[in-house]
Protein backbone atom coordinates (compact mmCIF):
# COMPACT_ATOMS: atom_id res chain seq x y z
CA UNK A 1 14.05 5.59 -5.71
CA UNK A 2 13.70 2.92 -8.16
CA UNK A 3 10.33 2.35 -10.20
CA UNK A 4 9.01 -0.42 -12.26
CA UNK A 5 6.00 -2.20 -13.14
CA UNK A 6 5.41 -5.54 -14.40
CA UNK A 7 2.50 -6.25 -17.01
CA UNK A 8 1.29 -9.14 -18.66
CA UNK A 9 0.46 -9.78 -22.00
CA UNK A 10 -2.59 -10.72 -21.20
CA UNK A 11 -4.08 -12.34 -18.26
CA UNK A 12 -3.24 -15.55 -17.28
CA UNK A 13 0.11 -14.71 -18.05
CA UNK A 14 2.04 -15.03 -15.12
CA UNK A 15 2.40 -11.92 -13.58
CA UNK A 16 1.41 -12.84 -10.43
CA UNK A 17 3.19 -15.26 -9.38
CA UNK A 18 6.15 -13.42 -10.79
CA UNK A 19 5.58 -10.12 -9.58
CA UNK A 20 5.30 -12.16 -5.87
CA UNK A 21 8.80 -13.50 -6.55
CA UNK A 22 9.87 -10.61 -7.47
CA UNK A 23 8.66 -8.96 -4.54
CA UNK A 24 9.93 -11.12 -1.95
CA UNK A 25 13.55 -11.16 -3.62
CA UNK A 26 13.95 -7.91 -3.69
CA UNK A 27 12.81 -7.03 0.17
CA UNK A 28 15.57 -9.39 1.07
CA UNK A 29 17.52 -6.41 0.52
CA UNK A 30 15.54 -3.29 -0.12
CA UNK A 31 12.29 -1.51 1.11
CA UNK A 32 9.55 -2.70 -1.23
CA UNK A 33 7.03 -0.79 -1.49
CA UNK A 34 4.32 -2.65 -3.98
CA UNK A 35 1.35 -1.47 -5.74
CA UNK A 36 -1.37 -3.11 -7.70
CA UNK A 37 -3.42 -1.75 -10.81
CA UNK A 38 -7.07 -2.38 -10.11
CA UNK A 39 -9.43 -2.67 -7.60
CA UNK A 40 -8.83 -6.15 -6.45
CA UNK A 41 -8.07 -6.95 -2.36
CA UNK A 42 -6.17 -10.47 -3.23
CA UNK A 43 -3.54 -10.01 -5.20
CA UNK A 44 -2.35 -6.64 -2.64
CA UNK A 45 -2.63 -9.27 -0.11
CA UNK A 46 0.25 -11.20 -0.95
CA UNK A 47 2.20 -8.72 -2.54
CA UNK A 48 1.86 -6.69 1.30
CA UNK A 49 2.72 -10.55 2.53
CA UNK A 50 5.81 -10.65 0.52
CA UNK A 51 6.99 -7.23 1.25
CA UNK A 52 6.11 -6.78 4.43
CA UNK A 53 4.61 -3.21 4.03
CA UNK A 54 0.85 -2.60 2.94
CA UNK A 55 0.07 -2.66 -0.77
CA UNK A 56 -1.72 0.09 -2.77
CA UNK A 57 -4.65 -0.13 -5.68
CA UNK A 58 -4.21 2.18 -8.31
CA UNK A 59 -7.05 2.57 -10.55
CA UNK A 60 -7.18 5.32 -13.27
CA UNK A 61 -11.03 4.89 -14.03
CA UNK A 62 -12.20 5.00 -10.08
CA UNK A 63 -9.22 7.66 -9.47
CA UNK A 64 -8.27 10.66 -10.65
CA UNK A 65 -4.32 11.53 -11.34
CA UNK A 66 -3.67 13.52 -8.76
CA UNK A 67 -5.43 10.88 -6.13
CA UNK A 68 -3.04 8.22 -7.70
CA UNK A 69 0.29 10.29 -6.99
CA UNK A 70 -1.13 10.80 -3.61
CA UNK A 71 -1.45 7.63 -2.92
CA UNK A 72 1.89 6.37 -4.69
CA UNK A 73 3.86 9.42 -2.52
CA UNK A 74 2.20 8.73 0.53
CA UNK A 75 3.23 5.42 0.40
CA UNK A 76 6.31 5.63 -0.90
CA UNK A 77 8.34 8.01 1.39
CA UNK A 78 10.63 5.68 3.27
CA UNK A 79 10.91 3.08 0.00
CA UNK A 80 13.79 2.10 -1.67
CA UNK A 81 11.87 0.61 -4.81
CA UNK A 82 8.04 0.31 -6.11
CA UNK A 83 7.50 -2.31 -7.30
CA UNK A 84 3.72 -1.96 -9.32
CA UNK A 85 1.63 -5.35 -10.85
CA UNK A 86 -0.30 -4.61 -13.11
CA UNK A 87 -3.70 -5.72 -14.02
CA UNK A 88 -4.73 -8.43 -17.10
CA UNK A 89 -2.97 -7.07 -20.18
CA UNK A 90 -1.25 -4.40 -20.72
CA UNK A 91 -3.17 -2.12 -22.65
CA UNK A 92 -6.73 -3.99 -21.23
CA UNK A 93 -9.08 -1.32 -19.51
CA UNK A 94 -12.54 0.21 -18.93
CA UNK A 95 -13.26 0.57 -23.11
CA UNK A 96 -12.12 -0.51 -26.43
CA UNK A 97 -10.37 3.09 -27.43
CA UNK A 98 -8.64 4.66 -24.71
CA UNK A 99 -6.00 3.20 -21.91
CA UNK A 100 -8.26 4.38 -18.88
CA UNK A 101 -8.28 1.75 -16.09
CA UNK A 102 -5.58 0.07 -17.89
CA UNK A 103 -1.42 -0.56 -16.71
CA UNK A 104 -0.29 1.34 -19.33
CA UNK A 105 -2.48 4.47 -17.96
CA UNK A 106 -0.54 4.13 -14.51
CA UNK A 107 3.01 3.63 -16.29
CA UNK A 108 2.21 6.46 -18.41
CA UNK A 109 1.22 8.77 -15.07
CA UNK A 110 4.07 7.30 -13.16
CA UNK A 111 6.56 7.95 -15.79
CA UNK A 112 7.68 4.45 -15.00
CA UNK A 113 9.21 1.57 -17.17
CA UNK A 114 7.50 -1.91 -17.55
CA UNK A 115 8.93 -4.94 -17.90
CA UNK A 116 6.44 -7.32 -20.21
CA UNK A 117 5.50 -10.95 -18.67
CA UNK A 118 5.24 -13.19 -21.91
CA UNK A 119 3.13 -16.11 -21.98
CA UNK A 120 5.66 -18.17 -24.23
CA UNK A 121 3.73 -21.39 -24.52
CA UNK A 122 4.19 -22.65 -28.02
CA UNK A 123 5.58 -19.41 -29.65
CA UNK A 124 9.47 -18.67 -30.18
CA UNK A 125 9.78 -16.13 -33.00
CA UNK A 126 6.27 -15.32 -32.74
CA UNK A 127 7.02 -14.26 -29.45
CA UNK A 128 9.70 -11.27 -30.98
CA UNK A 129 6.36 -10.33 -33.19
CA UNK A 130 3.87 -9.87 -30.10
CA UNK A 131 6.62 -8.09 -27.78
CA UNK A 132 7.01 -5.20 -30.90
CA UNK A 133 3.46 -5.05 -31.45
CA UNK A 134 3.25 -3.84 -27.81
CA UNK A 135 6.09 -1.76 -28.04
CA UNK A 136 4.67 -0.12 -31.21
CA UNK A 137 1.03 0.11 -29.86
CA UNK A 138 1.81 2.93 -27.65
CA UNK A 139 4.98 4.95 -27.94
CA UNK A 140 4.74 6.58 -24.74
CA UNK A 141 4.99 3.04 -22.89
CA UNK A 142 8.56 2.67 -22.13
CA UNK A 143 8.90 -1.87 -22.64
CA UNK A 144 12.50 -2.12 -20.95
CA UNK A 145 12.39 -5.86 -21.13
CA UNK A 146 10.86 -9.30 -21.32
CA UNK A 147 10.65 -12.05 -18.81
CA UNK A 148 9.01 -15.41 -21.00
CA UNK A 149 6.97 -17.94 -19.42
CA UNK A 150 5.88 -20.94 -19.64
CA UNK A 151 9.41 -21.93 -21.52
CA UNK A 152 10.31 -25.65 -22.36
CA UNK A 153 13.26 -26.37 -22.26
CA UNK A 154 16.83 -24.86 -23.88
CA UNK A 155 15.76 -24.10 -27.09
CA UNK A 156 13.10 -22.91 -26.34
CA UNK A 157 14.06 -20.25 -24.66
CA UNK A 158 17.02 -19.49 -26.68
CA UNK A 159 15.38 -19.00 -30.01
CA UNK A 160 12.94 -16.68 -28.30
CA UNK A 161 15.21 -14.65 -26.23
CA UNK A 162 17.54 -14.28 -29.95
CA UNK A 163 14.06 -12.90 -31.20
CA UNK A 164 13.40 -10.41 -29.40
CA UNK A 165 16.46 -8.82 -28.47
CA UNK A 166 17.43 -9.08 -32.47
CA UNK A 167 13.42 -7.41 -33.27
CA UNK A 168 12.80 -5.77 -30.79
CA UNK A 169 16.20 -4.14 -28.73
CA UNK A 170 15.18 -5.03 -25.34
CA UNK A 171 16.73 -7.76 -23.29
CA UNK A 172 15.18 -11.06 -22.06
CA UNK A 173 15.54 -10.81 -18.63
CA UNK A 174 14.46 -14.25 -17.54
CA UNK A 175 12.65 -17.44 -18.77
CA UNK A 176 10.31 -19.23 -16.58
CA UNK A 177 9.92 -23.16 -17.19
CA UNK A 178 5.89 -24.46 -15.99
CA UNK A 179 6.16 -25.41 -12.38
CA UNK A 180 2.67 -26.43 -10.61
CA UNK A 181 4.57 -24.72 -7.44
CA UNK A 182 4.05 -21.82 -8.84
CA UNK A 183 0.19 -21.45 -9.03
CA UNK A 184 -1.62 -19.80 -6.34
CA UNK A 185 -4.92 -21.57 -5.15
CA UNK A 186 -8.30 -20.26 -6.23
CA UNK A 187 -11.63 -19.76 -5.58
CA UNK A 188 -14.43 -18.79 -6.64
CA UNK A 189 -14.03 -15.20 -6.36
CA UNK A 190 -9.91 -15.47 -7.56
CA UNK A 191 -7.28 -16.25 -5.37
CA UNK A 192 -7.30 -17.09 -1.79
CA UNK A 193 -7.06 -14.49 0.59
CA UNK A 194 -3.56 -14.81 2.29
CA UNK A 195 -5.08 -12.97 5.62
CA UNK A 196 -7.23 -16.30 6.26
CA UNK A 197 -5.09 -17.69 8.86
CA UNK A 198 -5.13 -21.27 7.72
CA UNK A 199 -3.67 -20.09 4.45
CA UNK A 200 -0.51 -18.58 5.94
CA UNK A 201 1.74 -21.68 6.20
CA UNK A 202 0.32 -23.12 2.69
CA UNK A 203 1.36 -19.09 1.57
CA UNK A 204 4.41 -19.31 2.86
CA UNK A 205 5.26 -22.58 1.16
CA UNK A 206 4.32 -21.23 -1.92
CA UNK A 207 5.60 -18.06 -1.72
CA UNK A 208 9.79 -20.11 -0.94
CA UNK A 209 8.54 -22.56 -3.15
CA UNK A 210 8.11 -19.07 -5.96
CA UNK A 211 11.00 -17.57 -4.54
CA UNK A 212 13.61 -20.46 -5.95
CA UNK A 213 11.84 -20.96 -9.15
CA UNK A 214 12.39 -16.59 -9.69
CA UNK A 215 16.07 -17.10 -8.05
CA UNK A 216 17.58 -20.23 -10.49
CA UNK A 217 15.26 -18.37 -13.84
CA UNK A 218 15.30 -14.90 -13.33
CA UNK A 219 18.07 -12.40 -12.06
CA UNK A 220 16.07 -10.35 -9.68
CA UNK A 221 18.62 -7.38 -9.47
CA UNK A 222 18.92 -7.02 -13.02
CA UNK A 223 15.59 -5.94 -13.28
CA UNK A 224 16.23 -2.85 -11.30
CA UNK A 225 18.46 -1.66 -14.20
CA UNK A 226 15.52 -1.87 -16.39
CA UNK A 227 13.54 0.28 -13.54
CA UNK A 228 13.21 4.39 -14.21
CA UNK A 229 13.62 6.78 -11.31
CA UNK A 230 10.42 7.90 -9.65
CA UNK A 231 10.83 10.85 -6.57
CA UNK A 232 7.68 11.33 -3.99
CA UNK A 233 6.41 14.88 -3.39
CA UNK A 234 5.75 16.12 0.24
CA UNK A 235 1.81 13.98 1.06
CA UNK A 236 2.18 16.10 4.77
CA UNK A 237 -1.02 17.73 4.36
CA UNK A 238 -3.15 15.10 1.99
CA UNK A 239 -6.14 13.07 3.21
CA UNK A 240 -3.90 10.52 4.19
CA UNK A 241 -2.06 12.15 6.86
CA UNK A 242 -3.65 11.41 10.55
CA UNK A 243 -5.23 14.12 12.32
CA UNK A 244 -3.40 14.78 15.61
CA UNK A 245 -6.44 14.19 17.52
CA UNK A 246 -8.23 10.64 17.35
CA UNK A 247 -11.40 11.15 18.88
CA UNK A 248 -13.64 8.75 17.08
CA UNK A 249 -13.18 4.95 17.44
CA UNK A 250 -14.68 2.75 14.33
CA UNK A 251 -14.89 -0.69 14.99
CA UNK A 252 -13.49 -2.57 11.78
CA UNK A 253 -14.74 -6.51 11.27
CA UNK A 254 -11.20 -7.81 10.01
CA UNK A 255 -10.79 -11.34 10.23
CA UNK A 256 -10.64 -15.00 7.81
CA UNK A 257 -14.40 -14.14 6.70
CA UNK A 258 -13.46 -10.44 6.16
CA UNK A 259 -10.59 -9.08 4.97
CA UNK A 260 -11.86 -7.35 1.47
CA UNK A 261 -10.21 -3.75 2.27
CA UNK A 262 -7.83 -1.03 0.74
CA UNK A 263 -5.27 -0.22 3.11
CA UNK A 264 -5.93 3.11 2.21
CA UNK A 265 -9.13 3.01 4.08
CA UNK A 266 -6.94 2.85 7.20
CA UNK A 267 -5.20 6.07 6.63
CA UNK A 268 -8.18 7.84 5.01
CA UNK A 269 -10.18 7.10 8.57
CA UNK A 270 -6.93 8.27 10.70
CA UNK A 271 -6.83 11.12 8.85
CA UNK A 272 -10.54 12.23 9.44
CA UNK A 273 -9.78 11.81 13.53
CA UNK A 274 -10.95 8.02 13.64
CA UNK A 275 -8.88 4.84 14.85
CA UNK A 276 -9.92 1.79 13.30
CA UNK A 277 -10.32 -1.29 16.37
CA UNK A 278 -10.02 -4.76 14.57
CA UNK A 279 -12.76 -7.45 15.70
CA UNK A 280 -13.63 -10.89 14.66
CA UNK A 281 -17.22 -11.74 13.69
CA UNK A 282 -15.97 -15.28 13.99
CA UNK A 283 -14.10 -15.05 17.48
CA UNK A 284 -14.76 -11.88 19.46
CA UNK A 285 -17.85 -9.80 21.03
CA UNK A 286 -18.53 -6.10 19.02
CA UNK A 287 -16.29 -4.20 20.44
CA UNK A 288 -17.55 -0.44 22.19
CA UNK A 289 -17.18 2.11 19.03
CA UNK A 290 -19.04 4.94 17.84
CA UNK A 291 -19.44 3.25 14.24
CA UNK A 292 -18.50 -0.27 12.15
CA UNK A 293 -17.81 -0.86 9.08
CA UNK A 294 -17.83 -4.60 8.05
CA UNK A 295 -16.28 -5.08 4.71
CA UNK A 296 -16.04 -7.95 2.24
CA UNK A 297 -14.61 -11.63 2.35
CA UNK A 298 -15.99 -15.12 2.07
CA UNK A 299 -18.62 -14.86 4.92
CA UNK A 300 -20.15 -18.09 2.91
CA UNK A 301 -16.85 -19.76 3.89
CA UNK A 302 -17.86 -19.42 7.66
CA UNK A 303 -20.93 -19.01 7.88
CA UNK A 304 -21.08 -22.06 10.49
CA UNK A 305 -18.69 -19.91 12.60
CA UNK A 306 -20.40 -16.55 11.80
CA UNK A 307 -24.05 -17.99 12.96
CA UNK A 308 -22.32 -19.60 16.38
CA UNK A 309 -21.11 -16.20 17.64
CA UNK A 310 -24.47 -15.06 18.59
CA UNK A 311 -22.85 -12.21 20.79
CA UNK A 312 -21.51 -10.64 17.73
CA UNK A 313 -24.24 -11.18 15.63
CA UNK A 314 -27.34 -9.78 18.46
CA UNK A 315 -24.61 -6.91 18.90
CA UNK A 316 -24.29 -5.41 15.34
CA UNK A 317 -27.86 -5.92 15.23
CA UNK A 318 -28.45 -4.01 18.42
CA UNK A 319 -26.21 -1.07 17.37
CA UNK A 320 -28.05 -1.14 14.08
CA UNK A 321 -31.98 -0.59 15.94
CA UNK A 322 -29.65 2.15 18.33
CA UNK A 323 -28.76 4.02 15.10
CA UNK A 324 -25.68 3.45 15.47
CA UNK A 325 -23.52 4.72 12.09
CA UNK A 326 -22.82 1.14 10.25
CA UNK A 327 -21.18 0.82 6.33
CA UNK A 328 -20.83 -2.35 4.86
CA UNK A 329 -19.90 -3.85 1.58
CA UNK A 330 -20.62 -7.03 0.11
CA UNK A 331 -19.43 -9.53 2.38
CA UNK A 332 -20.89 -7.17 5.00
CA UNK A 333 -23.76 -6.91 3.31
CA UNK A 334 -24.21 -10.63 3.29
CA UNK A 335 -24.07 -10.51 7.07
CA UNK A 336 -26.47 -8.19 7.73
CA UNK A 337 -28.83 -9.86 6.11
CA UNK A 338 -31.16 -12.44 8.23
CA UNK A 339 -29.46 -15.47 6.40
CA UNK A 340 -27.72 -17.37 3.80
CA UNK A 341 -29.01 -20.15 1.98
CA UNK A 342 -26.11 -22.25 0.32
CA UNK A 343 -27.39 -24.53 -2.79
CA UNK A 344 -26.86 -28.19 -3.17
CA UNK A 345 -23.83 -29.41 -4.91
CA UNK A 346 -22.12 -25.60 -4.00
CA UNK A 347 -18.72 -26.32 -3.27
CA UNK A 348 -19.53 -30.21 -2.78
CA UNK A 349 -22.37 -29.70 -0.43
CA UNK A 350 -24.98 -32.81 -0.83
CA UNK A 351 -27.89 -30.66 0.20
CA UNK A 352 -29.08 -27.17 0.91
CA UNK A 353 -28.00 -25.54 4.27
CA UNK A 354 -29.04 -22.53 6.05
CA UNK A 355 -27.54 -20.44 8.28
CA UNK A 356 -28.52 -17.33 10.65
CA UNK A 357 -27.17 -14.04 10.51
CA UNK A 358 -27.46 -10.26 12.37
CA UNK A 359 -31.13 -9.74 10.75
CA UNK A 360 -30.20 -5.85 10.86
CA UNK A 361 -31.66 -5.48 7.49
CA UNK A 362 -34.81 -7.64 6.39
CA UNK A 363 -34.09 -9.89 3.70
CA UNK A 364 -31.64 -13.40 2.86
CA UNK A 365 -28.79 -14.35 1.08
CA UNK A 366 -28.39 -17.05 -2.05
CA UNK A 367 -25.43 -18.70 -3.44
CA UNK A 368 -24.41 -19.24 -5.84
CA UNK A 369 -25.95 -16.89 -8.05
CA UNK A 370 -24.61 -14.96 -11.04
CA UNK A 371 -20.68 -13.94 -10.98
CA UNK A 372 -20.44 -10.23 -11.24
CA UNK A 373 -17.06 -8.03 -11.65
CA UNK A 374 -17.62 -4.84 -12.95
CA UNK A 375 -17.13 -1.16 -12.49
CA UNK A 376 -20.22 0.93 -11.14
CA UNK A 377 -20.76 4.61 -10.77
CA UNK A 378 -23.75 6.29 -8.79
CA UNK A 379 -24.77 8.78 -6.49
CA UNK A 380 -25.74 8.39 -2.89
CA UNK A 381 -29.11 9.93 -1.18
CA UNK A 382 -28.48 12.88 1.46
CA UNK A 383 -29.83 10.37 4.68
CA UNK A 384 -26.66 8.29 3.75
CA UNK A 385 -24.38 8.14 6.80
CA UNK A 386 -21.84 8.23 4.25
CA UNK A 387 -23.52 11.83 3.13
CA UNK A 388 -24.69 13.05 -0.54
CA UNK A 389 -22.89 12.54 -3.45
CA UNK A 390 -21.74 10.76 -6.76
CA UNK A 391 -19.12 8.08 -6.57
CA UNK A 392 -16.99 5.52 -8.70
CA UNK A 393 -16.70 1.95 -7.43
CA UNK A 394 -17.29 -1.46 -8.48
CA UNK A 395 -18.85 -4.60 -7.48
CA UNK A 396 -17.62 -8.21 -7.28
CA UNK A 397 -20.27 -11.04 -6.01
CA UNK A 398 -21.41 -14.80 -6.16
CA UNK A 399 -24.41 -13.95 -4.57
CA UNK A 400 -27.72 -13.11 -4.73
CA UNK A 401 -29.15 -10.45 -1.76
CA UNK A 402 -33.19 -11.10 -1.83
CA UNK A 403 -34.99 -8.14 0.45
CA UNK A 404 -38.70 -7.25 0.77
CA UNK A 405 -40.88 -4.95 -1.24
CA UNK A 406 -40.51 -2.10 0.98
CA UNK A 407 -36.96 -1.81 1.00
CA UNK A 408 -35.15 1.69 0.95
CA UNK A 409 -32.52 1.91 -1.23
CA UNK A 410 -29.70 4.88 -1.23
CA UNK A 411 -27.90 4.74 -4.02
CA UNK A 412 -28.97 5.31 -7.44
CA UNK A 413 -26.88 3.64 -10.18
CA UNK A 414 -25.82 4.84 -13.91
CA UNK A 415 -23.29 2.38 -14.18
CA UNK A 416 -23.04 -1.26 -13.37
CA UNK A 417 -26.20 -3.33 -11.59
CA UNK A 418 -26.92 -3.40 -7.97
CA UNK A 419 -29.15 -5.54 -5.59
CA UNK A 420 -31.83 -4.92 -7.20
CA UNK A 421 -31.75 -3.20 -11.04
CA UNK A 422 -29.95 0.24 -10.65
CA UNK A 423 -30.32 0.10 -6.94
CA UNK A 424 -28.25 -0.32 -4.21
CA UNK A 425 -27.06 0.62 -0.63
CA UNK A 426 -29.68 -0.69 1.69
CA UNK A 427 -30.08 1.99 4.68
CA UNK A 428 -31.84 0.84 7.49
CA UNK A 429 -31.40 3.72 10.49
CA UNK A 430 -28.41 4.46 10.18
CA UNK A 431 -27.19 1.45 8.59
CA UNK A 432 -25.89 1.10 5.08
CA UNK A 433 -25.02 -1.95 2.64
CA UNK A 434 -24.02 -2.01 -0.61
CA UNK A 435 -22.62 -4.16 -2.91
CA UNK A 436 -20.37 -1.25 -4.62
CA UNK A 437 -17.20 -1.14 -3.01
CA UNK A 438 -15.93 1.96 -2.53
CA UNK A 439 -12.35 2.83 -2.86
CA UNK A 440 -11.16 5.04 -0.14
CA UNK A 441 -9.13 8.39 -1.88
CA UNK A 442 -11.26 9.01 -4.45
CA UNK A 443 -14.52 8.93 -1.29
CA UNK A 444 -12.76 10.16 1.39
CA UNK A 445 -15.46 12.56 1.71
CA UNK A 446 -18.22 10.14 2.07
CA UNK A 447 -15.65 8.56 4.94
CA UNK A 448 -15.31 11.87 6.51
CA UNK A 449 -18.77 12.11 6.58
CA UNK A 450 -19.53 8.54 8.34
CA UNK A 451 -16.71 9.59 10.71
CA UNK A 452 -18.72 12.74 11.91
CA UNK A 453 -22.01 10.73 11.79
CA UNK A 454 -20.06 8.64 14.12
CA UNK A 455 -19.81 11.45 16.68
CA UNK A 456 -23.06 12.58 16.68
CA UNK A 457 -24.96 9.56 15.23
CA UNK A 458 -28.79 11.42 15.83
């Protein structure tokens, strides 16, 4: 099958919106399978959108190698072509001195070509200059070729494109002119989700409205001459296969407030014996499960919503005082708490507001408060209903989590902040809330661990 990824020069340079187009061309015709570098839930949200099939993170400082080609593999066995975004610039990772967390550690693993997105604003010649500096920074980075944007006009693009293919030997494959249809909305966190359900006509207008702007600029099957050969190995017996017997049912909050997850999460829980069943917080009661997991999102967003449903809200608190097994991250975290308190002049709001949550773990919520993005590493406490043992992860908030003095925390930081200093993971009975999100390969243990706390939750 076909393999490619496509890398910015830095971010903010379009590769996006580009790699959406891209995306959504190429399924017209082929089985896409797309992955993103980085733990981010956003950007995999539209790229899944566009492709129709679930997208993947691929992280080299949270995973190791051989949890990356598992993942790739696994998801790539009935694909025609992967399609992988990368994440800020190229070469942009976890330090100053090595390419760990970056795109070019995944192209390098992969064995894959790259095709460099440009930001060509104001730069012709220049351009030729900045393409060979990348090609020259690491030799073992195979730059196939160049799509420019941000071009004005004829010339423009015409004295760049003569540039590099005369410096640097690669071709041009496309120059994209500014176009306002192209920008994806954003929010405080990034991008808008495209799960919130209000968003999917506005995404599908943008995503057409993409889809010309890539078709008239940028030959689309082109770039899959550019794209390197990649061939899965056998994933039968890897943690993402599902067990034959699904014994254990997990109740999963997935709606507009909540959608932060890794689809890996899905396969990692089928594979331990569990079958995830979808609820709303906003719409539905708790469904009957032997444990929930309530991941991130914009409960903020609807917390009106969120504070109405008082079924869902006395029910997750109920399971939590019935020790029932409960993991939640951020967003989940938020609505555990016993409130949120949103500031005045927050997203336009004239005064203060309050609103009610479960109450399963004592404390509130503030916004906004400091915006944190960051890696974190740790170790989690053996009364964990995700079990004992060290873990990579990161953390990406608005908010501010205030709890009481006598407050147990389970996991013990030594990289990255948590709610409080180098703590985090609130456990109440058998409840746990963190602000480190986890990603699901590299912890499937700790998931196979909730999963059998889930059967015998005592």
């Amino acid at each position: 099958m076909k393999a490619l990824m496509i890398a910015g020069d830095r971010s903010g340079a379009g590769k996006t919106s580009i790699s959406l187009g891209i995306a959504s061309l190429l399924a017209d015709h082929h089985r896409v399978q797309t992955f993103k570098v980085g733990m981010d839930y956003i950007d995999p949200s539209y790229l899944a959108a566009a492709s129709g099939r679930p997208c993947r993170n691929l992280d080299g400082f949270i995973m190791q190698g051989s949890e990356i080609r598992t993942i790739v593999d696994h998801a790539a066995q009935d694909a025609d072509v992967l399609l992988v975004e990368g994440v800020r610039g190229l070469y942009e990772g976890a330090d100053a001195l090595t390419d760990q967390g970056s795109s070019a550690e995944i192209a390098k693993l992969l064995h894959i070509p790259v095709v460099l997105v440009v930001n060509a604003r104001s730069i012709t010649r220049s351009a030729a200059a900045l393409v060979k500096g990348f090609m020259a920074f690491d030799p073992e980075i195979a730059i196939c070729g160049v799509i420019l944007n941000n071009v004005y006009g004829t010339t423009h693009r015409e004295k760049a494109k003569r540039a590099i293919e005369h410096y640097c030997g690669i071709p041009v494959l496309g120059a994209i002119p500014p176009d306002e249809s192209m920008v994806l909305e954003m929010r405080h966190l990034g991008l808008v989700p495209y799960r919130e359900g209000e968003m999917q006509t506005a995404f599908r207008e943008t995503v057409d409205a993409i889809r010309k702007t890539i078709g008239n600029h940028l030959a689309v099957e082109e770039i899959l001459s550019c794209a390197g050969e990649y061939t899965p190995q056998d994933t039968e017996k890897s943690v993402l296969t599902p067990a034959s017997d699904q014994d254990a049912r997990i109740g999963v909050a997935f709606d507009e407030a909540f959608n932060f997850y890794y689809a890996d999460l899905f396969d990692v829980l089928r594979g331990r014996g569990a079958e995830p069943v979808f609820f709303s917080p906003v719409h539905d009661r708790l469904p009957d499960a032997d444990g929930y997991i309530l991941g991130g999102g914009y409960p903020e967003l609807y917390a009106r919503e969120l504070e109405a449903n008082t079924a869902a809200r006395n029910g997750i608190k109920e399971e939590s005082e019935n020790r029932t097994p409960i993991y939640a991250e951020c967003g989940g975290l938020i609505y555990l708490t016993g409130g949120i308190h949103l500031s005045a002049g927050w997203r336009g709001a004239e005064k203060e507001v309050s609103f009610s949550f479960c109450g399963a773990i004592p404390g509130v919520t503030r916004m906004p408060s400091k915006r944190v993005v960051k890696y974190v590493e740790g170790f989690s406490c053996p009364e964990s209903p995700l079990g004992e043992g060290s873990f990579r992860g990161h953390e990406f908030h608005y908010s501010d989590v205030r709890l009481g003095p006598n407050t147990r925390f389970c996991y013990r930081l030594t990289r990255g902040g948590g709610i409080e200093g180098q703590k985090d993971g609130v456990l109440v009975n058998n409840t746990l809330a963190s602000y480190t999100h986890l990603s699901p390969v590299p912890s499937w243990r700790m998931f196979d661990h909730f999963v059998r706390k889930c059967r015998s939750p005592k």
